[in-house]
Each structure stands twice: as C-alpha cells, then as structure tokens.
PDB file of N, CA and C in Angstrom:
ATOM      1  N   UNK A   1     128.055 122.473 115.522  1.00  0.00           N
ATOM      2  CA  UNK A   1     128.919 121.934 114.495  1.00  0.00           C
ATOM      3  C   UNK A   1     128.511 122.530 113.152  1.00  0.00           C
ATOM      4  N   UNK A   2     129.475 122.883 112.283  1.00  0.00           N
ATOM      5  CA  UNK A   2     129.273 123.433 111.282  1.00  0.00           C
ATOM      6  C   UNK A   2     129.794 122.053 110.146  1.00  0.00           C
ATOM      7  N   UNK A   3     128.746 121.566 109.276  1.00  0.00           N
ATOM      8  CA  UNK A   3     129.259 120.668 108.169  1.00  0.00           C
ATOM      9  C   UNK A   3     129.264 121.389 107.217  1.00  0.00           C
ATOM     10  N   UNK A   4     130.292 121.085 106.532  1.00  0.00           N
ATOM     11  CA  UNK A   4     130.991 120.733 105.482  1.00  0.00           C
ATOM     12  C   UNK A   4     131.279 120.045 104.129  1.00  0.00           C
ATOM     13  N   UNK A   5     130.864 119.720 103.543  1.00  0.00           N
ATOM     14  CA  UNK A   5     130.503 118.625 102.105  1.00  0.00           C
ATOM     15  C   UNK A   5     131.067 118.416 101.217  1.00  0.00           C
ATOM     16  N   UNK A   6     131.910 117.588 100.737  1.00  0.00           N
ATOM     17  CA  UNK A   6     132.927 117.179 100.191  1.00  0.00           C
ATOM     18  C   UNK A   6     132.483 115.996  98.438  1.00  0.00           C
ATOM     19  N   UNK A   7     133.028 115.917  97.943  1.00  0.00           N
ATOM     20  CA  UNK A   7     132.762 115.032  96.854  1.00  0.00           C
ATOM     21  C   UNK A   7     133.393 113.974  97.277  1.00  0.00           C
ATOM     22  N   UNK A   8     133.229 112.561  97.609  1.00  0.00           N
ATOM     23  CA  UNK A   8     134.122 111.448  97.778  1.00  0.00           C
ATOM     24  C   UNK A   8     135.145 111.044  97.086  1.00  0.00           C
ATOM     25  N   UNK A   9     136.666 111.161  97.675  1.00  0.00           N
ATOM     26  CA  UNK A   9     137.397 110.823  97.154  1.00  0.00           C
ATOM     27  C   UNK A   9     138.204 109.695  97.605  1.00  0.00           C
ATOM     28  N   UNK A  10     139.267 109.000  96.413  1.00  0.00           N
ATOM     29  CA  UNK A  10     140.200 107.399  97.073  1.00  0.00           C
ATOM     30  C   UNK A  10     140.613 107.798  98.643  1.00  0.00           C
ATOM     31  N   UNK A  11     140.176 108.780  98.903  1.00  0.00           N
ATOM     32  CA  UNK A  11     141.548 109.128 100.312  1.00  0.00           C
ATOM     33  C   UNK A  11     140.503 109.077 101.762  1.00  0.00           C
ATOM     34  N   UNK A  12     138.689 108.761 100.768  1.00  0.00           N
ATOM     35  CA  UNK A  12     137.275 108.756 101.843  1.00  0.00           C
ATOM     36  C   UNK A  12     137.402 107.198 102.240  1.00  0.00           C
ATOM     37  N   UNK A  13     137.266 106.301 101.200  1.00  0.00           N
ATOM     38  CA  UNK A  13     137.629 105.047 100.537  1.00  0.00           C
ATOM     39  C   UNK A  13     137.224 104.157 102.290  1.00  0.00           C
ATOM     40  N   UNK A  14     138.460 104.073 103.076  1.00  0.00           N
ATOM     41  CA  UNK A  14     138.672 103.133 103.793  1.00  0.00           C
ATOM     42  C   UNK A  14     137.968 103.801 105.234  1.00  0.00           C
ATOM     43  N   UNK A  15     137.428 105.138 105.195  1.00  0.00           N
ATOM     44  CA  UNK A  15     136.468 105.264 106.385  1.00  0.00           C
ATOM     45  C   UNK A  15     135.240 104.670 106.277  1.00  0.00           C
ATOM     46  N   UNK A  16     135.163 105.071 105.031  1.00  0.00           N
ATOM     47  CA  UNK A  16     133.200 104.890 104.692  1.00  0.00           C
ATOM     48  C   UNK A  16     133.119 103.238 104.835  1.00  0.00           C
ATOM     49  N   UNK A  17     134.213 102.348 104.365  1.00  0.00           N
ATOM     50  CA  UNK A  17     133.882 101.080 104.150  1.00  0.00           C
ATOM     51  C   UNK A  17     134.318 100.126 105.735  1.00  0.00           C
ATOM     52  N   UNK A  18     134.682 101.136 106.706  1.00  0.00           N
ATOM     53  CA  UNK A  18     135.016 100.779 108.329  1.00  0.00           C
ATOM     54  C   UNK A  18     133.110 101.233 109.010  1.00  0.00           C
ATOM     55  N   UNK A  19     132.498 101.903 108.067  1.00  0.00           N
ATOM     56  CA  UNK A  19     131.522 102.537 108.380  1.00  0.00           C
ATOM     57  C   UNK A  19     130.161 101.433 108.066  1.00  0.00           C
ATOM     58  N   UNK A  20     130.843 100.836 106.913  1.00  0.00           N
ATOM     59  CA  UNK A  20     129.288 100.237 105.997  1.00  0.00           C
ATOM     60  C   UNK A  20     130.652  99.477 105.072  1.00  0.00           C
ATOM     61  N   UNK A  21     130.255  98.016 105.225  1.00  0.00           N
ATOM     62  CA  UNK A  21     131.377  97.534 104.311  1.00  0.00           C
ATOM     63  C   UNK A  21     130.467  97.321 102.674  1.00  0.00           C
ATOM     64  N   UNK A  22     130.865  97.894 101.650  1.00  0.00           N
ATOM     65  CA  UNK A  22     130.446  98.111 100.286  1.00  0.00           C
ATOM     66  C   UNK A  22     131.154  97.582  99.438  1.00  0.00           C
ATOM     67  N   UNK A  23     131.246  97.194  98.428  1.00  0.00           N
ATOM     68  CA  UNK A  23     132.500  97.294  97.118  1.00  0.00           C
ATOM     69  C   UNK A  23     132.283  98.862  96.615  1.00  0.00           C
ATOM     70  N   UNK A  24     133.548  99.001  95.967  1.00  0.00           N
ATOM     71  CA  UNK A  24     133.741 100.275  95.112  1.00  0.00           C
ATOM     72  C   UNK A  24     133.691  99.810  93.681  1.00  0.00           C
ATOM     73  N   UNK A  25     132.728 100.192  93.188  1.00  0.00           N
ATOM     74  CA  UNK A  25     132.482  99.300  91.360  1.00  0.00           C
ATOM     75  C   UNK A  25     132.395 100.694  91.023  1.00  0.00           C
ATOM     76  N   UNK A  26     132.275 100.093  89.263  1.00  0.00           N
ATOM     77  CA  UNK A  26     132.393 101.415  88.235  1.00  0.00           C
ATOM     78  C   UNK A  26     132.102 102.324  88.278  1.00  0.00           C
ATOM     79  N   UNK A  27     130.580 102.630  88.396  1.00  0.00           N
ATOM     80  CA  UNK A  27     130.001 103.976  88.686  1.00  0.00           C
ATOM     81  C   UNK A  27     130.313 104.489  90.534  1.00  0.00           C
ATOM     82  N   UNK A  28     130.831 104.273  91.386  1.00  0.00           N
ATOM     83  CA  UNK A  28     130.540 104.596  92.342  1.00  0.00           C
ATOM     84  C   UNK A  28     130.513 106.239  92.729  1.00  0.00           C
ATOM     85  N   UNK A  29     130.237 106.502  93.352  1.00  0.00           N
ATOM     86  CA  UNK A  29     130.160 108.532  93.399  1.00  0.00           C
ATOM     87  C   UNK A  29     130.059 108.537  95.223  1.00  0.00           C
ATOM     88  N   UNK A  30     129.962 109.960  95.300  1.00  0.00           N
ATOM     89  CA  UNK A  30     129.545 110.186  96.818  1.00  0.00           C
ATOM     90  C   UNK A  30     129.796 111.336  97.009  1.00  0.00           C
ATOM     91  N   UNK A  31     129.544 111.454  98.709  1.00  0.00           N
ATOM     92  CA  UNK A  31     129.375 112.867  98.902  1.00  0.00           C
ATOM     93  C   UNK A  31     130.029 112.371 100.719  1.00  0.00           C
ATOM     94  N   UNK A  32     130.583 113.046 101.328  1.00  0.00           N
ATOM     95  CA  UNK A  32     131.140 112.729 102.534  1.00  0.00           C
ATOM     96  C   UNK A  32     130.813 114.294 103.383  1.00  0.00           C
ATOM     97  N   UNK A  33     130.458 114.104 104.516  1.00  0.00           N
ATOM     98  CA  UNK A  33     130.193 115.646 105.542  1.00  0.00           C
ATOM     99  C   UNK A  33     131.620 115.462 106.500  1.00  0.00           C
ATOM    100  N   UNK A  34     131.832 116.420 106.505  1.00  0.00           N
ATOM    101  CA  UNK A  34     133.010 116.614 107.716  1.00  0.00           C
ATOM    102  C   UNK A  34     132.117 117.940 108.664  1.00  0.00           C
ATOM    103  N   UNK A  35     133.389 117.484 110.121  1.00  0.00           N
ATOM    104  CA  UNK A  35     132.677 118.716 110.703  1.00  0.00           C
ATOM    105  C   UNK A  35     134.227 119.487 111.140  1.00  0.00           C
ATOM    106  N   UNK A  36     133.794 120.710 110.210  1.00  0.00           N
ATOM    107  CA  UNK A  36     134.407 122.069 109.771  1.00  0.00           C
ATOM    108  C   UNK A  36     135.079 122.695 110.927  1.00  0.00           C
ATOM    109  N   UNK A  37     134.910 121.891 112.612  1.00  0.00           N
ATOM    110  CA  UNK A  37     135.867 122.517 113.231  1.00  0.00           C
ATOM    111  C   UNK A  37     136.821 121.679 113.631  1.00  0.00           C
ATOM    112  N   UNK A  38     136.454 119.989 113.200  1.00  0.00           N
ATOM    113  CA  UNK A  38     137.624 119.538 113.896  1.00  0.00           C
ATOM    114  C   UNK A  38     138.086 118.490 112.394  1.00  0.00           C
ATOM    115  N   UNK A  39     137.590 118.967 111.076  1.00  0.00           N
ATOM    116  CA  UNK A  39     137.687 118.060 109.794  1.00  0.00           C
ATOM    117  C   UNK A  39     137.447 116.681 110.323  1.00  0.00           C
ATOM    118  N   UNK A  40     137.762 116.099 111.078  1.00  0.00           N
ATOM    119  CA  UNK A  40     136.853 114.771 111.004  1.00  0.00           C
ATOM    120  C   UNK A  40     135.751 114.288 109.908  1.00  0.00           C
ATOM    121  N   UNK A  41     135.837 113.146 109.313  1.00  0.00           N
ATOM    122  CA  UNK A  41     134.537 112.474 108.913  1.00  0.00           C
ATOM    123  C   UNK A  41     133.105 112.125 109.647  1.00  0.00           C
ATOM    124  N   UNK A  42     132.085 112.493 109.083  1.00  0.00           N
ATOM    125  CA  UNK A  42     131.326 112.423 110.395  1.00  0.00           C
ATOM    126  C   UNK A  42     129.818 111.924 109.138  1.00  0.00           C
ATOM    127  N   UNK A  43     130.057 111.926 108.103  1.00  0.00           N
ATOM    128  CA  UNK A  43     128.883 111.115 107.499  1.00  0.00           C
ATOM    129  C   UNK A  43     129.441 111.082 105.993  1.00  0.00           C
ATOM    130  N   UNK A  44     128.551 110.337 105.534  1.00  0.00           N
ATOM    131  CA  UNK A  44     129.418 110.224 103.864  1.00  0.00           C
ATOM    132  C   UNK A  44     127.548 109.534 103.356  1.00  0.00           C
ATOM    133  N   UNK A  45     127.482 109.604 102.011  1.00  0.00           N
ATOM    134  CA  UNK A  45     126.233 108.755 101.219  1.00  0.00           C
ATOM    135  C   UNK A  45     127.370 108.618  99.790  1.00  0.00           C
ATOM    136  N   UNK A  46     126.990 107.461  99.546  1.00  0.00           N
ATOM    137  CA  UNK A  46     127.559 106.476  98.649  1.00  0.00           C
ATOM    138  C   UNK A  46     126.589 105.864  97.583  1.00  0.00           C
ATOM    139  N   UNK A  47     126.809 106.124  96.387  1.00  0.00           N
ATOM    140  CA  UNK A  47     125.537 106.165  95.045  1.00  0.00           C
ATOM    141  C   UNK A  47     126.629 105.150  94.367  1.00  0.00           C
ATOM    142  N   UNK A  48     125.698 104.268  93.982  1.00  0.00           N
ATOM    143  CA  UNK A  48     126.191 103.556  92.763  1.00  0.00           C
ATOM    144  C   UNK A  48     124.997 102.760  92.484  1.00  0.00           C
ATOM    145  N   UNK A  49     125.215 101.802  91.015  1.00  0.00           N
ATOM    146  CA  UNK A  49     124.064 100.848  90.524  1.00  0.00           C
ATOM    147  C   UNK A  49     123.130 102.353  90.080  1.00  0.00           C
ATOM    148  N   UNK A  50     123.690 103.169  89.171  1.00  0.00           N
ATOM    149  CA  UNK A  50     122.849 104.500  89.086  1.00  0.00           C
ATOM    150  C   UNK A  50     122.563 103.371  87.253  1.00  0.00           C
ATOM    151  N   UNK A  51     120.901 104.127  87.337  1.00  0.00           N
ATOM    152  CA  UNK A  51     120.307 103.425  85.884  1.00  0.00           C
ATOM    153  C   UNK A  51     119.880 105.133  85.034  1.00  0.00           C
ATOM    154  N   UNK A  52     118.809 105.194  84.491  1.00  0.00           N
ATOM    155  CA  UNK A  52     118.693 106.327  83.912  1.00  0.00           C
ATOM    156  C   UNK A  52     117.704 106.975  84.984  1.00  0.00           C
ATOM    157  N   UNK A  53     116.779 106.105  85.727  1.00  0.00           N
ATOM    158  CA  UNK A  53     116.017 107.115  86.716  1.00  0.00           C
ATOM    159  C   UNK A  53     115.762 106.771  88.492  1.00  0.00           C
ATOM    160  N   UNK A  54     117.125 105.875  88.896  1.00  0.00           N
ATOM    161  CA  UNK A  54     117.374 105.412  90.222  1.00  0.00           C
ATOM    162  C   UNK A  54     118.761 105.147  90.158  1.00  0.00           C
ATOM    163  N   UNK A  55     119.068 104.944  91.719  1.00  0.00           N
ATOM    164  CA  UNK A  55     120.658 105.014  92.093  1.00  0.00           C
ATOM    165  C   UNK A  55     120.593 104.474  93.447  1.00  0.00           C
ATOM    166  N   UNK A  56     120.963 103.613  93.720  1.00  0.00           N
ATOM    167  CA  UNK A  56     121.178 102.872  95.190  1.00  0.00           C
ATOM    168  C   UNK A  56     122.027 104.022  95.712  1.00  0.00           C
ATOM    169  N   UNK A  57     121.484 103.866  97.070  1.00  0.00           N
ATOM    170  CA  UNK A  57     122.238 104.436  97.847  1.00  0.00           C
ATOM    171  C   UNK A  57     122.687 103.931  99.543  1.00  0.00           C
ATOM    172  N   UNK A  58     123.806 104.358 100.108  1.00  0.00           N
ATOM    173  CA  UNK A  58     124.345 104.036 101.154  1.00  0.00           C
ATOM    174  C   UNK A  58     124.477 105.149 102.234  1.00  0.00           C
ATOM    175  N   UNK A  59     123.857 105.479 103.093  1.00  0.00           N
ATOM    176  CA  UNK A  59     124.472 106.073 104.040  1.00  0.00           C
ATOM    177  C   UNK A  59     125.096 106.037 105.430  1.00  0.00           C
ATOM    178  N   UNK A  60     125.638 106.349 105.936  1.00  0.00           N
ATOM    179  CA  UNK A  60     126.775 106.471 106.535  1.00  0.00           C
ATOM    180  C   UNK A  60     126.329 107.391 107.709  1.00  0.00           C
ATOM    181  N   UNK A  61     126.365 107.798 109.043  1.00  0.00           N
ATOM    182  CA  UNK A  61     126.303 109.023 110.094  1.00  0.00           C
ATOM    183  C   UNK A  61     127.437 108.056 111.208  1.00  0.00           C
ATOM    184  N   UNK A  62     127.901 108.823 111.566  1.00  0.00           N
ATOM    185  CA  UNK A  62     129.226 108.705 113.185  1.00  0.00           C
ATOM    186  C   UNK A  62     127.770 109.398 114.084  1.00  0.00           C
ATOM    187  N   UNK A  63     126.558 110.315 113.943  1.00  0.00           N
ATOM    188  CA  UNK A  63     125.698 110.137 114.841  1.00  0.00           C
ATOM    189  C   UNK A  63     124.598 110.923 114.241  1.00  0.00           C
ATOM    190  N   UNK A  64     123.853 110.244 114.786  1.00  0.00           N
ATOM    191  CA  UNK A  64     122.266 110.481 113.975  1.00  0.00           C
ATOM    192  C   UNK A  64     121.789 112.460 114.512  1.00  0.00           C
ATOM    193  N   UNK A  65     122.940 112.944 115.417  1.00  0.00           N
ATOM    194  CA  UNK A  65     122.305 114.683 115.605  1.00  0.00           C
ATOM    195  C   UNK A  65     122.930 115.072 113.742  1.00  0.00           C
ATOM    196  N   UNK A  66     123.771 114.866 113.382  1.00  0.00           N
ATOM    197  CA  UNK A  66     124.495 114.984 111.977  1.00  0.00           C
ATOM    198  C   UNK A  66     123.095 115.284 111.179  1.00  0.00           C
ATOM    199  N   UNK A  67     122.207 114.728 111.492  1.00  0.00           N
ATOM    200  CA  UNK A  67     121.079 115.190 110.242  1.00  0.00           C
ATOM    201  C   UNK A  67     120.103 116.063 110.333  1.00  0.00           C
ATOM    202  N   UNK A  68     120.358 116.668 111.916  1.00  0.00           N
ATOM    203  CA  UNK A  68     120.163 118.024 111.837  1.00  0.00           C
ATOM    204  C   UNK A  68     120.639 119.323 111.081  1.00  0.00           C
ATOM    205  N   UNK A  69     122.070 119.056 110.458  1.00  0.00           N
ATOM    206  CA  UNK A  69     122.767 119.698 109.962  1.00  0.00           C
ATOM    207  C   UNK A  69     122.413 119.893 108.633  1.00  0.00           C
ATOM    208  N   UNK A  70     121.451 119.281 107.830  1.00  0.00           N
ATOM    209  CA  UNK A  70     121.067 119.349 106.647  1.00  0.00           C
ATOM    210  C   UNK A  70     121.929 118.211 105.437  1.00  0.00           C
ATOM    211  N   UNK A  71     122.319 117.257 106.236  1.00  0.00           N
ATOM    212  CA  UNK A  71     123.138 116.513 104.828  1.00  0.00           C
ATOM    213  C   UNK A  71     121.994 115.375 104.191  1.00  0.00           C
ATOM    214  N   UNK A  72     121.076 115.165 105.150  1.00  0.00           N
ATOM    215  CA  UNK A  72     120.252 114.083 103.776  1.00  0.00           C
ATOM    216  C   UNK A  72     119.577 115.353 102.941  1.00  0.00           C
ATOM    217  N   UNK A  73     119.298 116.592 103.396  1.00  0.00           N
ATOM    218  CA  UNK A  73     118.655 117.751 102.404  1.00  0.00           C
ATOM    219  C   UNK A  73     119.438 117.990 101.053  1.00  0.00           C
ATOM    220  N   UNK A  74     120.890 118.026 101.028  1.00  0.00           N
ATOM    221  CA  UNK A  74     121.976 117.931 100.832  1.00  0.00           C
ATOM    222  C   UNK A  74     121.981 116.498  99.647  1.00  0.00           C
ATOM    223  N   UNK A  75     121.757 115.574 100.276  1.00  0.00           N
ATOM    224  CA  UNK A  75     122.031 114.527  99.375  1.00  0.00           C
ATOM    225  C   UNK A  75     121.043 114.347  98.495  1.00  0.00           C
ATOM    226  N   UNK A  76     119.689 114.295  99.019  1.00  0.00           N
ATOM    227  CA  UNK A  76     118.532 114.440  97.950  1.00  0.00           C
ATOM    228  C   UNK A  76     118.500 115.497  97.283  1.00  0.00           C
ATOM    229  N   UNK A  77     118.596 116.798  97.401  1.00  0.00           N
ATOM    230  CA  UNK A  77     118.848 117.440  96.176  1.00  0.00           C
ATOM    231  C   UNK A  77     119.952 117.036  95.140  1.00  0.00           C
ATOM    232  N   UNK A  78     120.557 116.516  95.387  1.00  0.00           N
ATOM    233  CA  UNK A  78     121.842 115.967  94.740  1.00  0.00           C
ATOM    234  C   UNK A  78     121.360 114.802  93.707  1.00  0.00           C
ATOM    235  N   UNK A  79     120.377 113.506  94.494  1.00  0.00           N
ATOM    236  CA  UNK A  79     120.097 113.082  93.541  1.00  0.00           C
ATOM    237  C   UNK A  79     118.947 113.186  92.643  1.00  0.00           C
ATOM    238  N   UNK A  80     117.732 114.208  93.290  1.00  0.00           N
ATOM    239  CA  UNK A  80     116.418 114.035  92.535  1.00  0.00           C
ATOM    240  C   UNK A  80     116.878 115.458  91.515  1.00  0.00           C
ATOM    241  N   UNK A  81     117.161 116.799  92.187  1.00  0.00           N
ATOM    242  CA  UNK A  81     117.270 117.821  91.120  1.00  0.00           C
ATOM    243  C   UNK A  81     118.566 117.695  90.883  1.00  0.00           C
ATOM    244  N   UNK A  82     119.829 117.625  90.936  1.00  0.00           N
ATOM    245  CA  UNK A  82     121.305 117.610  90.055  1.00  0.00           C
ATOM    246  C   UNK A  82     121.257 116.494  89.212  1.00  0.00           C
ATOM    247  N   UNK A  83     121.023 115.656  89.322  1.00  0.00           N
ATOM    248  CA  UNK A  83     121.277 114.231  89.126  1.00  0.00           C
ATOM    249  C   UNK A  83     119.872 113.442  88.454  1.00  0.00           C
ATOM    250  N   UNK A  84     118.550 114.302  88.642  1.00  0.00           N
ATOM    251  CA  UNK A  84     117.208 113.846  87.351  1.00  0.00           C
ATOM    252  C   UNK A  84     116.711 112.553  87.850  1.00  0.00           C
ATOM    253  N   UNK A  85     116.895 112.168  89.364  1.00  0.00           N
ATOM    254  CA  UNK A  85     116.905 110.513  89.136  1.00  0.00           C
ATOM    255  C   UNK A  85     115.276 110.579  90.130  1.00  0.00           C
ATOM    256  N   UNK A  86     114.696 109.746  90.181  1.00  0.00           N
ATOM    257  CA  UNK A  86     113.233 109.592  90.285  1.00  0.00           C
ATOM    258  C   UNK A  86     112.994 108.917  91.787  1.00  0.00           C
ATOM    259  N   UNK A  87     114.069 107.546  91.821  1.00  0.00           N
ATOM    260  CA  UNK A  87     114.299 106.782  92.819  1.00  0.00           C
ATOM    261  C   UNK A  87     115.850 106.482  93.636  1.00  0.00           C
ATOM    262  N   UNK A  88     115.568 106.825  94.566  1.00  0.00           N
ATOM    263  CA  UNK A  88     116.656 106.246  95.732  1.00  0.00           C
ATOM    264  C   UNK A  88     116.061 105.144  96.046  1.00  0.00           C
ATOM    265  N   UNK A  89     117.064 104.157  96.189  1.00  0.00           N
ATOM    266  CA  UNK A  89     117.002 102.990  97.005  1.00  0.00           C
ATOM    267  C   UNK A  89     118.086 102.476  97.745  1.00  0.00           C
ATOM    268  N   UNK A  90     117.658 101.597  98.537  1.00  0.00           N
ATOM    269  CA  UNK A  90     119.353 100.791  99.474  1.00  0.00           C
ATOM    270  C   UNK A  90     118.478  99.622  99.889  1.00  0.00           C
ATOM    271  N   UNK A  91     119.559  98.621 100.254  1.00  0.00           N
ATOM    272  CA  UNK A  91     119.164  97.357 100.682  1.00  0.00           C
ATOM    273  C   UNK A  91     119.845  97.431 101.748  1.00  0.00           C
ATOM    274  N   UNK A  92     119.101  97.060 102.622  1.00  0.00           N
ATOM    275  CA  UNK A  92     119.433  96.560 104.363  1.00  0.00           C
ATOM    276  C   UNK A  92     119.262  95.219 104.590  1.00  0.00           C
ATOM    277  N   UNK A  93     120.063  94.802 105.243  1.00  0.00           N
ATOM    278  CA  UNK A  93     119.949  92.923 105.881  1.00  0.00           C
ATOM    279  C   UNK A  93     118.493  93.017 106.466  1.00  0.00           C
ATOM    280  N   UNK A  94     117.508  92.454 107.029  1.00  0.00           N
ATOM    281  CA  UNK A  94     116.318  92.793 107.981  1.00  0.00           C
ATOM    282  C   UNK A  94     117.051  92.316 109.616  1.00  0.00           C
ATOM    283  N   UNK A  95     118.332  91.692 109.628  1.00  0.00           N
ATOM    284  CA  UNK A  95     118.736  91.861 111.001  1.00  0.00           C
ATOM    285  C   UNK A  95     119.392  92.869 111.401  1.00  0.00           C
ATOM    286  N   UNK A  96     119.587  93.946 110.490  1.00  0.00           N
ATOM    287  CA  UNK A  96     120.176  94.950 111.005  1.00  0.00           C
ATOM    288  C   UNK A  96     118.770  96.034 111.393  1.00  0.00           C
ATOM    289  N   UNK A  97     118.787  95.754 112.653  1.00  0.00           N
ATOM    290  CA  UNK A  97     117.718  96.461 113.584  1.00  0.00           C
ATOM    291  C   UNK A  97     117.760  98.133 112.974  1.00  0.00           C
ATOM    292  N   UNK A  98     118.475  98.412 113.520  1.00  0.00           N
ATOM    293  CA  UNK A  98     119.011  99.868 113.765  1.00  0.00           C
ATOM    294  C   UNK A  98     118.842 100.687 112.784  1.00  0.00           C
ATOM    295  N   UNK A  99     119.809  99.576 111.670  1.00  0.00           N
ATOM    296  CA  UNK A  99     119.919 100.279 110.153  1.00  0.00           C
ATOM    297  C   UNK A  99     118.171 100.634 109.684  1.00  0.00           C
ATOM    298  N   UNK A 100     117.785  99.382 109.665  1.00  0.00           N
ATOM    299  CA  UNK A 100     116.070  99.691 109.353  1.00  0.00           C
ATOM    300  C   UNK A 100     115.642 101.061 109.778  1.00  0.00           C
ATOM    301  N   UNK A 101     115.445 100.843 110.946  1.00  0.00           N
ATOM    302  CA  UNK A 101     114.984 101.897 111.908  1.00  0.00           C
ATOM    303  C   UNK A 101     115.470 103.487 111.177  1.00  0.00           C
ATOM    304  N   UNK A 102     116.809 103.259 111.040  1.00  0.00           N
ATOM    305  CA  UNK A 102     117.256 104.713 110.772  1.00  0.00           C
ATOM    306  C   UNK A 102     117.138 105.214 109.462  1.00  0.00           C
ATOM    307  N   UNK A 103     116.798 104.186 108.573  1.00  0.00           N
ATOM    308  CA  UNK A 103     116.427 104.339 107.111  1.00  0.00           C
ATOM    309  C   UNK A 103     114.962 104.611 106.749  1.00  0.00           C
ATOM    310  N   UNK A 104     113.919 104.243 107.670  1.00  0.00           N
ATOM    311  CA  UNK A 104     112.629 104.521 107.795  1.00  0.00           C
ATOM    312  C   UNK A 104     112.570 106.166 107.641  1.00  0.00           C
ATOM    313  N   UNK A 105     113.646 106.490 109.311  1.00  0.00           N
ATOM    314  CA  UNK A 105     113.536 107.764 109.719  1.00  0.00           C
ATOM    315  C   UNK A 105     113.683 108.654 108.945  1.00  0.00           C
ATOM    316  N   UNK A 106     114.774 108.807 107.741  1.00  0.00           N
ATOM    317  CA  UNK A 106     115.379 108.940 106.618  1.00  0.00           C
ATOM    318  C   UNK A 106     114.611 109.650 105.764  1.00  0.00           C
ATOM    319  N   UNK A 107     113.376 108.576 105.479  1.00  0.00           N
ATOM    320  CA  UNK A 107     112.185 108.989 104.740  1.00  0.00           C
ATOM    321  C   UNK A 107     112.111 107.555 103.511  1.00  0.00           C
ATOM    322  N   UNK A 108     112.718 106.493 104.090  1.00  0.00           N
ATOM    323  CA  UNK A 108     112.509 105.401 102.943  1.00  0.00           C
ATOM    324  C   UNK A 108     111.499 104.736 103.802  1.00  0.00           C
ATOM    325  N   UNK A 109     111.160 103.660 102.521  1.00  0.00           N
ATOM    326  CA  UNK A 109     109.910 102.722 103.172  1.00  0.00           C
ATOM    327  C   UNK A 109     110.172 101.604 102.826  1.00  0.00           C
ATOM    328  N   UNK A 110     109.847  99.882 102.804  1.00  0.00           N
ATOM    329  CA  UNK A 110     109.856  98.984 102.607  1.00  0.00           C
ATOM    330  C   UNK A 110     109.241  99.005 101.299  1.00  0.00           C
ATOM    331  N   UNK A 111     109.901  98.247 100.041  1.00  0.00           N
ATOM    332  CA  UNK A 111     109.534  97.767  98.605  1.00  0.00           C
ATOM    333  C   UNK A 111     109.192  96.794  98.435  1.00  0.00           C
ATOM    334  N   UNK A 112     110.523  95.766  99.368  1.00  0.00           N
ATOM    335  CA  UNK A 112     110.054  94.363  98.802  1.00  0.00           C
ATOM    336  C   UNK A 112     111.464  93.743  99.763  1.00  0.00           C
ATOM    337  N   UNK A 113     111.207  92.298 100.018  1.00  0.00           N
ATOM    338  CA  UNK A 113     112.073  91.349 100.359  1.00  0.00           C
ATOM    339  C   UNK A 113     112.847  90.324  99.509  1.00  0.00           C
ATOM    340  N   UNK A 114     114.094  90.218  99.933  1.00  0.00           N
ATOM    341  CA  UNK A 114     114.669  88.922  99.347  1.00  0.00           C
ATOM    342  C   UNK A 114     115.229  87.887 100.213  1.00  0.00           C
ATOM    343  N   UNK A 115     114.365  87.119  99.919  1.00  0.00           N
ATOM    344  CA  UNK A 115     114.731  85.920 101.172  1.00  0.00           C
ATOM    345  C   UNK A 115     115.996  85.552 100.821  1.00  0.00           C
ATOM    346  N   UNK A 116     116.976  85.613 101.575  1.00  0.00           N
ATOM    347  CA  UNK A 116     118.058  84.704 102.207  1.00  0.00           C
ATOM    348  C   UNK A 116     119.078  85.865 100.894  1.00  0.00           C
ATOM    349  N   UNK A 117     118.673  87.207 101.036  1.00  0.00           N
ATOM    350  CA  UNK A 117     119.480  87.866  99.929  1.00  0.00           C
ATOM    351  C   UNK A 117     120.683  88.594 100.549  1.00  0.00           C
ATOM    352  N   UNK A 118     120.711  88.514 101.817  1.00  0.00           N
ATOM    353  CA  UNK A 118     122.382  88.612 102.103  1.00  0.00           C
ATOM    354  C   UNK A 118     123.109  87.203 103.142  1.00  0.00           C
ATOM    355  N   UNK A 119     121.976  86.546 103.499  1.00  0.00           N
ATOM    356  CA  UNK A 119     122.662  85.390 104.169  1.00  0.00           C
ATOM    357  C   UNK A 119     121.763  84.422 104.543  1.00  0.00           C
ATOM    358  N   UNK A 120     121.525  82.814 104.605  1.00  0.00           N
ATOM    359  CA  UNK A 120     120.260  82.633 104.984  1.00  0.00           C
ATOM    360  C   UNK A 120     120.042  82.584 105.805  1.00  0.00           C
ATOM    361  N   UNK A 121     118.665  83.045 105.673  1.00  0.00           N
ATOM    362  CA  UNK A 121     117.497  83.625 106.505  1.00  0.00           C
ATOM    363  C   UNK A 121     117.466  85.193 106.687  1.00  0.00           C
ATOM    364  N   UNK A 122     118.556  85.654 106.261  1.00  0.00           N
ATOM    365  CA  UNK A 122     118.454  87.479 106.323  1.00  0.00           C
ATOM    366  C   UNK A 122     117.616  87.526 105.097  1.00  0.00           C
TER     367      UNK A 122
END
C-alpha cells in the first residue's frame, strides 16, 4: 500500500468521528492517510486544544499494519518540527483496553489520571 496524506477537510469530518467520536471546536486541524490505490480512508490524527507548546491529539488507524507506512513519522514531524510544539497528548477512557495498548505502542506514556473523567469510574 502506498499512503497518501492529506490535510483534513469538512468532507474527512464524518469518517474520523465514525472512527473516534470527538467534537470539532475552534482550533481543530488534521492530517488524514488514504491508501493511494484504492483512495479509501485508512487513518487520520486530529490536533486541537493546541496552547503555545502542546496540542492534544487523536488518532485514528482502519489497521495498525498502516504504521508501517510512516504516518505517525509523518504526524510528529508535523507537530514537534512544523508546528514548534514540545508536547503531544490525548486522553483515553482506562476502559478502552486496546486504545491504551495502541497508544503506549505509539510512543506515549501515562501522565496522570482523572477519576470518573469520562464516566464514573472510567
């Protein structure tokens, strides 16, 4: 598969949020991968809550071989050298098994908890 990299646009909108349900607020930005032989969506990362030296972030894969392809290389250059920013972060539920797991893999680590900060007891 050959990806592809796109700037997120209104027309990404209703995959990414079938993908990872988000709001779209003021600053939101992104970056979406297609794969270049069949255009399909096949990953997207989603930045917003950007301050002067961090930017939450969201990502998105249809399957975890996708990051063989170079798109988190792709996205972190995007935000540490284009973009000057120091810290990535994202918040995960702690019942979302998977998500954890795949955000570890990623290269993030645990900061801190908020009890009952998406539902109680998540």
């Amino acid at each position: 598969m050959k990806l592809r990299i796109a700037a997120l646009t209104p027309n990404d909108w209703e995959w990414v949020c079938e993908q990872v349900p988000i709001l779209l607020v003021e600053d939101t930005s992104g970056l979406v991968g297609f794969d270049d032989e069949t255009g399909e969506r096949v990953c997207a990362a989603v930045f917003d809550n950007w301050t002067n030296t961090s930017v939450q972030t969201h990502v998105m894969v249809t399957n975890p071989i996708i990051l063989r392809h170079g798109f988190m290389e792709f996205c972190t250059d995007f935000i540490f050298n284009d973009q000057n920013k120091v810290v990535a972060y994202g918040m995960v539920p702690s019942d979302k098994v998977k998500a954890l797991k795949f955000n570890k893999h990623l290269g993030f680590s645990e900061k801190m908890r908020f009890e009952d900060g998406f539902d109680v007891g998540v």
